[in-house]
N, C-alpha and C. Protein backbone atom coordinates (compact mmCIF):
# COMPACT_ATOMS: atom_id res chain seq x y z
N UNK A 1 0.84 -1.18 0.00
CA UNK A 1 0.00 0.00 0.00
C UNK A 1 0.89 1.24 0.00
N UNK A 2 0.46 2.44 -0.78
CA UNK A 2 1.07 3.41 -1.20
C UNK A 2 0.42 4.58 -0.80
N UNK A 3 1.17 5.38 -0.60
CA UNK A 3 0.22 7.01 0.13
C UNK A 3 1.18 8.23 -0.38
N UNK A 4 0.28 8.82 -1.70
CA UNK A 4 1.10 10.18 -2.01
C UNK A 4 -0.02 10.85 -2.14
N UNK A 5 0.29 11.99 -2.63
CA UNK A 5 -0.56 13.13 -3.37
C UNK A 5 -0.79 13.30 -4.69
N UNK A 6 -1.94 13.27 -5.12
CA UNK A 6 -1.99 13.17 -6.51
C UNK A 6 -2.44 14.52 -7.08
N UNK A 7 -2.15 15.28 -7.70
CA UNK A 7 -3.42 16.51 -8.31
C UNK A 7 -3.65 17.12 -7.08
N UNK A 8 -3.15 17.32 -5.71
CA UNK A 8 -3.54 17.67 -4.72
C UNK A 8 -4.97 17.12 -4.11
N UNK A 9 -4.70 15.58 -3.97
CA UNK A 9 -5.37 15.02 -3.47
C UNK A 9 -5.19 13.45 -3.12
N UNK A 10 -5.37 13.41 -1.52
CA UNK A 10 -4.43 12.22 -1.13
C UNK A 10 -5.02 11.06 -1.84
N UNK A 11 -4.02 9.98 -2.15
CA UNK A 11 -4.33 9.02 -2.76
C UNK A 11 -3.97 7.91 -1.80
N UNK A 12 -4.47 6.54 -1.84
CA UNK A 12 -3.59 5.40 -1.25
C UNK A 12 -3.85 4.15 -2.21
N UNK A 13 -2.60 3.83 -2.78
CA UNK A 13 -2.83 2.97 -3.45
C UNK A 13 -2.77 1.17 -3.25
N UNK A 14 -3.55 0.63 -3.31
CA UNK A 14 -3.34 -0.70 -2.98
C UNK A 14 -2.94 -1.61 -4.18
N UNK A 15 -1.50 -1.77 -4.54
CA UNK A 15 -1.17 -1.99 -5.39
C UNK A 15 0.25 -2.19 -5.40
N UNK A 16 1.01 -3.12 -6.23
CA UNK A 16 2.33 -3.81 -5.78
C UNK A 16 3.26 -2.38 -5.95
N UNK A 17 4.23 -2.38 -4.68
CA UNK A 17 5.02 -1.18 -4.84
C UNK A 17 5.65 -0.97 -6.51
N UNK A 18 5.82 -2.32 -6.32
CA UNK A 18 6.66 -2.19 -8.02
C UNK A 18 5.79 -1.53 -9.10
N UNK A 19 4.99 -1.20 -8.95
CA UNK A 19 4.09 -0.71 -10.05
C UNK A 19 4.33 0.65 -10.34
N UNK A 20 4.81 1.14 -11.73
CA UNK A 20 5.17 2.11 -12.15
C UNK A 20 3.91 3.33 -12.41
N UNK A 21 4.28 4.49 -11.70
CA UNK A 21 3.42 5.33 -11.47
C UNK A 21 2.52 5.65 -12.40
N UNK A 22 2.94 5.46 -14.17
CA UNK A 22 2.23 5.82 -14.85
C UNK A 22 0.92 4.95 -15.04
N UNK A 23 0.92 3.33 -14.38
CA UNK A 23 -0.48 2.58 -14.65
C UNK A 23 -1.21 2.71 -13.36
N UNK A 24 -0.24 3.38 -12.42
CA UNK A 24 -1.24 3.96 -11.35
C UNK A 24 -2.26 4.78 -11.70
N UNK A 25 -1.40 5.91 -12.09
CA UNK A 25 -2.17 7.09 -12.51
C UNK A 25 -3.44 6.63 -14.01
N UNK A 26 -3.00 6.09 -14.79
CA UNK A 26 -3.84 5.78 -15.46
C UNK A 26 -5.12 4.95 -15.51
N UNK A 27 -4.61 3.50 -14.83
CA UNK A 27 -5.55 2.50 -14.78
C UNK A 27 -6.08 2.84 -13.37
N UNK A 28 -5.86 3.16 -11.98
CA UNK A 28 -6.48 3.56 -10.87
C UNK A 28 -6.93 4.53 -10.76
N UNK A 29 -6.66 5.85 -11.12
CA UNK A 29 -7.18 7.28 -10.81
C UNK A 29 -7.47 7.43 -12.20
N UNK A 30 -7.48 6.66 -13.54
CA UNK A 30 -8.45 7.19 -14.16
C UNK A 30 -7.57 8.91 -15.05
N UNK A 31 -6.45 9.32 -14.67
CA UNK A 31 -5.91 9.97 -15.15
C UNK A 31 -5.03 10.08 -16.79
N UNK A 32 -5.94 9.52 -17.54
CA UNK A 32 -5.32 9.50 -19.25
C UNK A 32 -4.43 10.49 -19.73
N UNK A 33 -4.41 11.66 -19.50
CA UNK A 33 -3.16 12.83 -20.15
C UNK A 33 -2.09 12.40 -19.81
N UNK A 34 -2.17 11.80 -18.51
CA UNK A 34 -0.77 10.89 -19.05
C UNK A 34 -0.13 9.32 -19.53
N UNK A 35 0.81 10.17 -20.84
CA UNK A 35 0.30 8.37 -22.06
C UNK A 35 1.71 7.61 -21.40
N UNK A 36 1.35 6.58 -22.08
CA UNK A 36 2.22 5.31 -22.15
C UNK A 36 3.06 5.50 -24.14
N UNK A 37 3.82 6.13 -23.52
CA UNK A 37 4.98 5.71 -25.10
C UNK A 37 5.68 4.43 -25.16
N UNK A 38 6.61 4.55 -24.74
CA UNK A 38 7.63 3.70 -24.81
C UNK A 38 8.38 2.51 -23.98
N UNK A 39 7.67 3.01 -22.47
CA UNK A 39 7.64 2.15 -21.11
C UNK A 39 9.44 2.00 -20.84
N UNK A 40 10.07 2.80 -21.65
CA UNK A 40 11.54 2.83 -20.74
C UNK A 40 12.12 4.21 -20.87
N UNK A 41 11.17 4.68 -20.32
CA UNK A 41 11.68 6.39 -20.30
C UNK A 41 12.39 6.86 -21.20
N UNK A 42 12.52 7.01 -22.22
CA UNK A 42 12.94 7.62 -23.51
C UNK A 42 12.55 8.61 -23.70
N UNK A 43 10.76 8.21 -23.74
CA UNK A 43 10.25 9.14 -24.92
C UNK A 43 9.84 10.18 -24.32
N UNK A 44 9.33 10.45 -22.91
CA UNK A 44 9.01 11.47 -22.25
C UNK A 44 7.12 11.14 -22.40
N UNK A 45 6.55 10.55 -22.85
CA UNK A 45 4.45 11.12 -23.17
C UNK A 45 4.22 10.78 -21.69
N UNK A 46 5.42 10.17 -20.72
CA UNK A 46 4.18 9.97 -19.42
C UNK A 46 4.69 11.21 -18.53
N UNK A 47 5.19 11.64 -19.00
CA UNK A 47 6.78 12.91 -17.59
C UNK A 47 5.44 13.57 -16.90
N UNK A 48 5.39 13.71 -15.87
CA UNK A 48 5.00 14.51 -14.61
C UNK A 48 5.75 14.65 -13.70
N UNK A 49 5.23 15.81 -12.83
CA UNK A 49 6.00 16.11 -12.03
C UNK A 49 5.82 15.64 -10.47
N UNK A 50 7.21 15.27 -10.03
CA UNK A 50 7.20 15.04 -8.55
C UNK A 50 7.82 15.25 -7.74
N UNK A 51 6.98 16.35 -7.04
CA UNK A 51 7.71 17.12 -6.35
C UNK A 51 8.00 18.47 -7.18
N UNK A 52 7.84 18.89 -7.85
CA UNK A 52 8.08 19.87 -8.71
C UNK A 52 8.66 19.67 -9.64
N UNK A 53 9.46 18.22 -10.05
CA UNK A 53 10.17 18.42 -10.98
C UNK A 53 9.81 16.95 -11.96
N UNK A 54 9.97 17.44 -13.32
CA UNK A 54 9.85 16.39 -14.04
C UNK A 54 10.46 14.98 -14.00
N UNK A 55 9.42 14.25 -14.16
CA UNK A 55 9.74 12.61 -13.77
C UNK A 55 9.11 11.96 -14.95
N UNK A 56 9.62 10.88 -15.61
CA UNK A 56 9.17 9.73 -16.46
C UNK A 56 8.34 8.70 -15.58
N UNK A 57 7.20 8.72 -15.43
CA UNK A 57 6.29 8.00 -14.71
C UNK A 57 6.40 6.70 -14.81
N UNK A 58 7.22 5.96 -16.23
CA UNK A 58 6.87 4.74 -16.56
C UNK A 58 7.77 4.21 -15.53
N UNK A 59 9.33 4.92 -15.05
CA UNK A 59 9.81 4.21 -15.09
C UNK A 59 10.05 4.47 -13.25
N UNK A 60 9.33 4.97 -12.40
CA UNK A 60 9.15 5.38 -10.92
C UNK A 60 8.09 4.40 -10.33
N UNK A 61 8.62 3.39 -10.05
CA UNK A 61 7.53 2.53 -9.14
C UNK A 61 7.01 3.49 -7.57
N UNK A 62 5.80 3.12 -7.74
CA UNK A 62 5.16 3.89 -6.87
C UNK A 62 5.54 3.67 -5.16
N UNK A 63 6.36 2.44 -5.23
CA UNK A 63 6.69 2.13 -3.65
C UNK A 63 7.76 3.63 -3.19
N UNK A 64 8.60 3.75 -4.35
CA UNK A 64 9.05 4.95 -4.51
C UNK A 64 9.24 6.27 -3.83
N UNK A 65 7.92 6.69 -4.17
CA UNK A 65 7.47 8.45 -4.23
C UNK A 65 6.28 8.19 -2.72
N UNK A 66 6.43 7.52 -1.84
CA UNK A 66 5.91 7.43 -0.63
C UNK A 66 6.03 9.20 -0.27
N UNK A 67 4.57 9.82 0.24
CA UNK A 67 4.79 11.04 0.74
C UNK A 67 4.89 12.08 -0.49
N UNK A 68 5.00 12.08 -1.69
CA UNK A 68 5.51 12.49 -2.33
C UNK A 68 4.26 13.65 -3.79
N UNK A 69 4.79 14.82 -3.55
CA UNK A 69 3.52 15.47 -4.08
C UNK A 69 3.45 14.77 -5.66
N UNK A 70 2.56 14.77 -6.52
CA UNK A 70 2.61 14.32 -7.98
C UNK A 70 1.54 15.22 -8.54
N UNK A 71 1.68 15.54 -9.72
CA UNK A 71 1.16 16.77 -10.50
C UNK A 71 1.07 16.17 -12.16
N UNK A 72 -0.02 16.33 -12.23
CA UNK A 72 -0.55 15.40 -13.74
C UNK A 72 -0.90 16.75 -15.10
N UNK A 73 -0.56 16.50 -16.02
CA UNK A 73 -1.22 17.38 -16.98
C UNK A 73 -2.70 17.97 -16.63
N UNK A 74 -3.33 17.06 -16.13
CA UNK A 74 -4.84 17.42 -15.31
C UNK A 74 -4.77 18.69 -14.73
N UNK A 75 -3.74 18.45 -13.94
CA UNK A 75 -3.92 19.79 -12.88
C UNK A 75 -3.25 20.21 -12.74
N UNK A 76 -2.07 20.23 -13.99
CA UNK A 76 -1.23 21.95 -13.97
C UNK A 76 -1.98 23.08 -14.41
N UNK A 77 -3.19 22.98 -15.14
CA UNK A 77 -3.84 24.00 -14.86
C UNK A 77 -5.18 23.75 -15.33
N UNK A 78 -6.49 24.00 -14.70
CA UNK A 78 -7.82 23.31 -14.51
C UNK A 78 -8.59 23.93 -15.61
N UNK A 79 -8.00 25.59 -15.88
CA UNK A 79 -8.80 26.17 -16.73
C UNK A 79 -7.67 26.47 -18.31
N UNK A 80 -6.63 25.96 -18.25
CA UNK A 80 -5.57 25.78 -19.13
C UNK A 80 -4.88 27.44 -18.96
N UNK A 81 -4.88 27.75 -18.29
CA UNK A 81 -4.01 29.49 -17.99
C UNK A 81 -2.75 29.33 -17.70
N UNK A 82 -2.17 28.16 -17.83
CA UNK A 82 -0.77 28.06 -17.24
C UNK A 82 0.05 28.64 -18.83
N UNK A 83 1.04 29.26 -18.51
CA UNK A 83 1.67 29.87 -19.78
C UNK A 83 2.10 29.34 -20.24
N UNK A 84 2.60 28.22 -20.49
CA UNK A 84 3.05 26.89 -21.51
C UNK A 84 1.96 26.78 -21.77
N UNK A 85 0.90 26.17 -21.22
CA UNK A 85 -0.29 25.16 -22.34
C UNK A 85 -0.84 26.59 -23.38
N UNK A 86 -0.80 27.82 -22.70
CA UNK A 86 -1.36 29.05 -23.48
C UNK A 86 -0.12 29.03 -24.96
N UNK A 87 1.23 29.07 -24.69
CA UNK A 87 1.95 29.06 -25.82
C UNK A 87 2.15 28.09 -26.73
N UNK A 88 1.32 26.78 -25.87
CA UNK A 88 1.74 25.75 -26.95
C UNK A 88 0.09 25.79 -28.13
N UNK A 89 -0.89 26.38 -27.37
CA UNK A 89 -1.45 26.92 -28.41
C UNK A 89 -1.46 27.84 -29.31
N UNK A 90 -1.23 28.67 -29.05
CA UNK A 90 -1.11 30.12 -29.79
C UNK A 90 -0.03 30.04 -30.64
N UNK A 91 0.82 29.24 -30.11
CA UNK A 91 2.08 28.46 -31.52
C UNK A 91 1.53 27.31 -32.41
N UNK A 92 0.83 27.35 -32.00
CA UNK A 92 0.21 25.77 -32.53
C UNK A 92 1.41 24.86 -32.53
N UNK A 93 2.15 24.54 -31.35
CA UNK A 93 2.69 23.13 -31.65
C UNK A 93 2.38 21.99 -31.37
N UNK A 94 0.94 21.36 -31.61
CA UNK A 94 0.88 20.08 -31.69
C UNK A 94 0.34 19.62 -32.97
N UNK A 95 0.71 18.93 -33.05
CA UNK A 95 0.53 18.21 -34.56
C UNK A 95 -0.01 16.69 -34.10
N UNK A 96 0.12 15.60 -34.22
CA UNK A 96 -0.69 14.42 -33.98
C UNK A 96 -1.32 14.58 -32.38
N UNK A 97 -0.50 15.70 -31.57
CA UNK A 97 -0.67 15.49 -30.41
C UNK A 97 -0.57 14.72 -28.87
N UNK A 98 0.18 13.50 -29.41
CA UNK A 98 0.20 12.19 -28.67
C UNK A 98 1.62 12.70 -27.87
N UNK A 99 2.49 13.12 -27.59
CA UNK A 99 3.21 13.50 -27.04
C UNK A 99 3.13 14.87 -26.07
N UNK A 100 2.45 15.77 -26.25
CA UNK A 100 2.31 16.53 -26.03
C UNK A 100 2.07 17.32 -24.28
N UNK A 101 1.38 16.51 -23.67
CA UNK A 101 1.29 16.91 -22.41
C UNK A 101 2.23 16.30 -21.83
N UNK A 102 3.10 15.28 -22.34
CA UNK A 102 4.95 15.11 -21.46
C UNK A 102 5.76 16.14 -21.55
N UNK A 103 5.33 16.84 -23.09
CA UNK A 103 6.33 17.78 -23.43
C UNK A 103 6.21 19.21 -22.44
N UNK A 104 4.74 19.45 -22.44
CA UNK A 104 4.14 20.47 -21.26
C UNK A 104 4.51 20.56 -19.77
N UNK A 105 4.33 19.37 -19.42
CA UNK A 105 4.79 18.91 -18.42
C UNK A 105 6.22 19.67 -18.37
N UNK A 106 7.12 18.70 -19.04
CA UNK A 106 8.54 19.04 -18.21
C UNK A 106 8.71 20.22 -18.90
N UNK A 107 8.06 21.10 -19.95
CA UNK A 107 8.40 22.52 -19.85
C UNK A 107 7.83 23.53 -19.06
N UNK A 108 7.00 23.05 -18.20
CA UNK A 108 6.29 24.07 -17.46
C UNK A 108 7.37 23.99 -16.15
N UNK A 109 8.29 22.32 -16.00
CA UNK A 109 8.92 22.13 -14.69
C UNK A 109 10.16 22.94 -14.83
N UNK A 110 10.99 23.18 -16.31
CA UNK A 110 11.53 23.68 -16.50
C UNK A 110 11.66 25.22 -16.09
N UNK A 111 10.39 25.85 -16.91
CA UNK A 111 10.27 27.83 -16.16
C UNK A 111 10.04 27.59 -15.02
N UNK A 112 9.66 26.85 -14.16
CA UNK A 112 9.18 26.85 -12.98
C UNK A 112 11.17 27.03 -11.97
N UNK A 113 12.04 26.38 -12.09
CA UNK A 113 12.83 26.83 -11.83
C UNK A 113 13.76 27.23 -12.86
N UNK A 114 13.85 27.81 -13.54
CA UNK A 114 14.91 28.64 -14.58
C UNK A 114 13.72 29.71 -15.28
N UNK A 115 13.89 30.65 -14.92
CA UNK A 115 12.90 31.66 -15.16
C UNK A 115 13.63 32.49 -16.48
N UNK A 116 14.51 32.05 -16.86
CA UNK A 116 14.97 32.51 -18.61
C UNK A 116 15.75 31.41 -19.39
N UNK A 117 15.31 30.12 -19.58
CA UNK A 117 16.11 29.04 -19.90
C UNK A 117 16.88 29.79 -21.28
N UNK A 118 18.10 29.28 -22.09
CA UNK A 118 18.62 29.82 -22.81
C UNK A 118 17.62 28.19 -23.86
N UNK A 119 18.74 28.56 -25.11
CA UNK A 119 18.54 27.17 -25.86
C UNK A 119 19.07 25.78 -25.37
N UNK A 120 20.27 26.34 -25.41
CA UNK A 120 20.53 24.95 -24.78
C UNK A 120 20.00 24.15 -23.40
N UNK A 121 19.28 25.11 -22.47
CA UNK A 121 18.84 24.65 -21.21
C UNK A 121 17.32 23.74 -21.61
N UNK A 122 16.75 24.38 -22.73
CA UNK A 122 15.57 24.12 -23.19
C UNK A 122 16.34 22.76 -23.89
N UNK A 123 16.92 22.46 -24.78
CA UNK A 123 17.10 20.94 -24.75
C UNK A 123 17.56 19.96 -24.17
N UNK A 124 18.33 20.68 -23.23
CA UNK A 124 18.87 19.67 -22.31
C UNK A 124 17.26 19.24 -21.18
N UNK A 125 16.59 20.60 -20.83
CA UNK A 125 15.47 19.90 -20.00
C UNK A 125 14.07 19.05 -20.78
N UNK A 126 14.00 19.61 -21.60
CA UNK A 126 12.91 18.44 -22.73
C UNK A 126 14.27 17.69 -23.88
N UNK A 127 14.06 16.57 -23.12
CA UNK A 127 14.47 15.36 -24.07
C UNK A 127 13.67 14.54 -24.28
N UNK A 128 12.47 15.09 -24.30
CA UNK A 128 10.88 14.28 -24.59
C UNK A 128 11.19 13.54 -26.47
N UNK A 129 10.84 13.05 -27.11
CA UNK A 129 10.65 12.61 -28.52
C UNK A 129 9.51 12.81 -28.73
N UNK A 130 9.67 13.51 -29.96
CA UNK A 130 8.05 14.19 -30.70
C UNK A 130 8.36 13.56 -32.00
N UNK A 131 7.76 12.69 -32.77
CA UNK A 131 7.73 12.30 -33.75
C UNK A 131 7.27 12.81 -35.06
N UNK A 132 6.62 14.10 -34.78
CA UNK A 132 6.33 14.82 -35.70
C UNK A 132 7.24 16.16 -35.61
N UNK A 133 8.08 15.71 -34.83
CA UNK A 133 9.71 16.73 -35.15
C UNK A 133 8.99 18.06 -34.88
N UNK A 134 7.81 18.63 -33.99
CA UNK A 134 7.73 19.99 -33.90
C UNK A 134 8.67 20.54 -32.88
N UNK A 135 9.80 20.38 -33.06
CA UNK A 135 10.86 20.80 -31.92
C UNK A 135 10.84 22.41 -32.15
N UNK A 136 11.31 22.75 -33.41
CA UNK A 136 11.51 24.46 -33.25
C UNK A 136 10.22 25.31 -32.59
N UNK A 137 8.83 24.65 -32.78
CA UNK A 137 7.67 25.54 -32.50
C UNK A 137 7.92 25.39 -30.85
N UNK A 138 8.45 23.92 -29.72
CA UNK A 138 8.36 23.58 -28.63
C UNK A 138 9.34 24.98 -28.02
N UNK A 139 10.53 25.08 -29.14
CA UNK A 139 11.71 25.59 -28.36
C UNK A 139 11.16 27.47 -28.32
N UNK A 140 9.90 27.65 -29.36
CA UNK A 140 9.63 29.09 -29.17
C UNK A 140 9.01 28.73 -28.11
N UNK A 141 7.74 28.01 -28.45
CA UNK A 141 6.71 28.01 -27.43
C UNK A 141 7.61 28.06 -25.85
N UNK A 142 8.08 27.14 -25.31
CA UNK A 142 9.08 27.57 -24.26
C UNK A 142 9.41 29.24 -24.00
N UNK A 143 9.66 29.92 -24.71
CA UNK A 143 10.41 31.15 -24.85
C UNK A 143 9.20 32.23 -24.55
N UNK A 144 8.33 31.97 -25.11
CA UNK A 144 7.14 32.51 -25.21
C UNK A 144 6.24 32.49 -23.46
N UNK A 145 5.90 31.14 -23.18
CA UNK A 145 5.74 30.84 -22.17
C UNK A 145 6.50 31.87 -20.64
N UNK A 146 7.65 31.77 -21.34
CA UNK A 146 9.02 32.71 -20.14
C UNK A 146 8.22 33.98 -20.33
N UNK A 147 8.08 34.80 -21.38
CA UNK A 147 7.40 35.83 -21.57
C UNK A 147 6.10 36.03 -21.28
N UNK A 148 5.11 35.47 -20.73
CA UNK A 148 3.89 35.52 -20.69
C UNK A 148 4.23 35.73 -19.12
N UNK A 149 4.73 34.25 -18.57
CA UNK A 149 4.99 34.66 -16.95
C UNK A 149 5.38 35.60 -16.52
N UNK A 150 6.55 36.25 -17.45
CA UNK A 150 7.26 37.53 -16.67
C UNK A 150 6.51 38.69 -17.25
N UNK A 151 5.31 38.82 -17.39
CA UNK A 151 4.66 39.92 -18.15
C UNK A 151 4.71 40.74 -18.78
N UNK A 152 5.40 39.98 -20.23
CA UNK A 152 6.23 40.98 -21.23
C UNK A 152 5.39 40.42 -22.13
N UNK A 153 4.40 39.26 -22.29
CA UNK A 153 3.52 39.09 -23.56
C UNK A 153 2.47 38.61 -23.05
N UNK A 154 1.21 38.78 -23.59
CA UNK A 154 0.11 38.14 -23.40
C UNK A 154 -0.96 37.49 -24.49
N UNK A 155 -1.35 36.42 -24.23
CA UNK A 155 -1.74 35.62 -25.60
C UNK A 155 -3.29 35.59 -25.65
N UNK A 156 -3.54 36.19 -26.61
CA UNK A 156 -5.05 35.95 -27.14
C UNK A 156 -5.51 35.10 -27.44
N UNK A 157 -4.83 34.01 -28.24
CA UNK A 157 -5.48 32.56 -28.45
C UNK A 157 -6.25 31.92 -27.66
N UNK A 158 -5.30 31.54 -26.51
CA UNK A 158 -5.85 30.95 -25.85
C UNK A 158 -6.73 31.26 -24.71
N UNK A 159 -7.31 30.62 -24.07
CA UNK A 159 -8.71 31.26 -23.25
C UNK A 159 -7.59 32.33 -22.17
N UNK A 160 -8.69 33.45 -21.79
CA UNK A 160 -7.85 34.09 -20.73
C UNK A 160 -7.81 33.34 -19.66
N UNK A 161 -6.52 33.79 -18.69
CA UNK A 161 -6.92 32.92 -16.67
C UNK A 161 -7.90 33.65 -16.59
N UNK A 162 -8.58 32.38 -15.77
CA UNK A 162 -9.86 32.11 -15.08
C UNK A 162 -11.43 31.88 -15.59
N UNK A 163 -11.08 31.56 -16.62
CA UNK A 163 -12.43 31.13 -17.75
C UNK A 163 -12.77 29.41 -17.45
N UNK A 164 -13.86 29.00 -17.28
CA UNK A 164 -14.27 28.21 -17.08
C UNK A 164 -14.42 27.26 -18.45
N UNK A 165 -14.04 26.31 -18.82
CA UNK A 165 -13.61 25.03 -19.60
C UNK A 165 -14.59 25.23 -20.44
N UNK A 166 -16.07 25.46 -19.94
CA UNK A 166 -17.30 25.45 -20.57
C UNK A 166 -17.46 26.38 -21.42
N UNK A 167 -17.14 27.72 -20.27
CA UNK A 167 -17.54 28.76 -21.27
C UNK A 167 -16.73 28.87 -22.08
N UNK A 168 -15.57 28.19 -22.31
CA UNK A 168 -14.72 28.40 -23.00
C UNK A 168 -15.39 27.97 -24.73
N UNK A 169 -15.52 26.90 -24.10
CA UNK A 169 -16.39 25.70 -25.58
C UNK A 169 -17.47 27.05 -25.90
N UNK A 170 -18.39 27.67 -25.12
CA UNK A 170 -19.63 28.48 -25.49
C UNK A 170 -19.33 29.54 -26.82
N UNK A 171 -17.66 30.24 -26.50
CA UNK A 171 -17.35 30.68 -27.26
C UNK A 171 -17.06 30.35 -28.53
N UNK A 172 -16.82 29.00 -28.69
CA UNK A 172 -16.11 29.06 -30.02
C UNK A 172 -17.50 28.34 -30.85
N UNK A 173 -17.50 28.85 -32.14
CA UNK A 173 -18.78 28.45 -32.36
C UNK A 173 -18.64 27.27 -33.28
N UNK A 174 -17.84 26.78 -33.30
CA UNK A 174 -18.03 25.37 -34.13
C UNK A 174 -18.95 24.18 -33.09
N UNK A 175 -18.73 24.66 -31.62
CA UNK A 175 -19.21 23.96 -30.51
C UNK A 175 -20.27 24.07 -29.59
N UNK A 176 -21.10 24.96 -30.43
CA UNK A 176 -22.50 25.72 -30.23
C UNK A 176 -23.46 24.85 -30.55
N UNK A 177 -24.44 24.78 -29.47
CA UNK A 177 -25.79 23.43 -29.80
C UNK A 177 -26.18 24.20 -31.18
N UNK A 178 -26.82 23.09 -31.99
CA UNK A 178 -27.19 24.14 -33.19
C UNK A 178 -28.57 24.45 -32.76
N UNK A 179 -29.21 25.00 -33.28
CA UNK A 179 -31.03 25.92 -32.25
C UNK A 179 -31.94 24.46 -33.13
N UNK A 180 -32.89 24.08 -32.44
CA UNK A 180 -33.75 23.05 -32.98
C UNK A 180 -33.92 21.74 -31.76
N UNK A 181 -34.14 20.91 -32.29
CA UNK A 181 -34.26 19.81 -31.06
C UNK A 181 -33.35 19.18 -31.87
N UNK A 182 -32.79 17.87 -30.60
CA UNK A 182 -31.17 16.90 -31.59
C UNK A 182 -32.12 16.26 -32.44
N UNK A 183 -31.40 16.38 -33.61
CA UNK A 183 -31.57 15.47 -34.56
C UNK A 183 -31.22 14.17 -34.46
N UNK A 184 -32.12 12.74 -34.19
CA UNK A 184 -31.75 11.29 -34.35
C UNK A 184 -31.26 11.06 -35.44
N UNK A 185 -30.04 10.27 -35.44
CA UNK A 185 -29.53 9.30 -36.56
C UNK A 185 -30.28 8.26 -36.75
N UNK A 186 -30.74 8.06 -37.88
CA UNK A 186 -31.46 6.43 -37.65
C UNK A 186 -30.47 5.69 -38.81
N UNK A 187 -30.70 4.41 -38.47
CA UNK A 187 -29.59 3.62 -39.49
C UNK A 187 -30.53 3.52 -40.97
N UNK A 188 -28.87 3.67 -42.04
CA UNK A 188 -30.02 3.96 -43.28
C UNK A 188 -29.56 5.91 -43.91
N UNK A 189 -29.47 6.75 -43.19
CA UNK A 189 -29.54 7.89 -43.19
C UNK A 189 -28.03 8.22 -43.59
């Protein structure tokens, strides 16, 4: 049995210590943003943070991180206002997407202590693998991110802090009930 913090919220897991945090988080709490790539820490799709700092989940058995805070793509930020997930939109760097919240992850752990990473700090701290090679948009987006925190830019794309998930959807109108009652599919149609 296991006892950390998950998302800021105690967890206890009954489950073999050896069990690597990422099928905790996934198959017990139900937490999907973070993926299963490669299962020997390579690729970075499961990285969260613990303790503040980026971790490869696959490869941290949970007997491990006893006591230990853990922070999921979930809940680095509830309404997405955190300045990475804002720059990785407004850059648009995701492309298939499947990598993407590892990459968030350890770049948000990154500004979080280096409050002006250079280039090279930015590759040395994401050694995530993106298979659709959007590295140059990651390495602005990073840069960008630094700038939003230190209040030298602010991004319109993405929803402002403190907008609610919903109203967020209300706005954009591809995601607007259309006016009428739902239309049934029937088979045939």
């Amino acid at each position: 049995m296991t006892r950390f913090t998950v998302n800021g919220q105690a967890v206890h897991y009954r489950m073999d210590p050896e069990t690597p945090l990422l099928f905790a988080l996934r198959e017990a709490s139900n937490l999907t943003g973070t993926k299963y790539g490669c299962g020997t820490g390579h690729c970075g799709a499961c990285t969260v943070h613990i303790d503040g700092r980026a971790a490869r989940s696959c490869r941290v058995p949970i007997g491990s991180i006893e006591g230990s805070l853990v922070t999921t793509i979930e809940a680095l930020s509830r309404d997405r206002s955190h300045p990475v997930q804002q720059a990785w939109v407004a850059g648009f760097v995701p492309q298939c997407g499947f990598c993407q919240s590892g990459m968030i992850m350890a770049a948000a752990a990154l500004i979080d202590r280096n409050p002006d990473p250079s280039d090279a700090d930015i590759d040395s701290a994401i050694t995530n693998i993106c298979r659709c090679g959007t590295y140059p948009r990651i390495r602005e987006a990073v840069r960008r991110a630094v700038r939003v925190r230190n209040g030298e830019e602010r991004i319109a794309a993405a929803p402002p802090p403190g907008i609610d998930p919903g109203d967020a959807a209300r706005e954009v109108p591809s995601l607007r009930p259309l006016p009428g009652p739902p239309r049934q599919r029937r088979i045939g149609d």
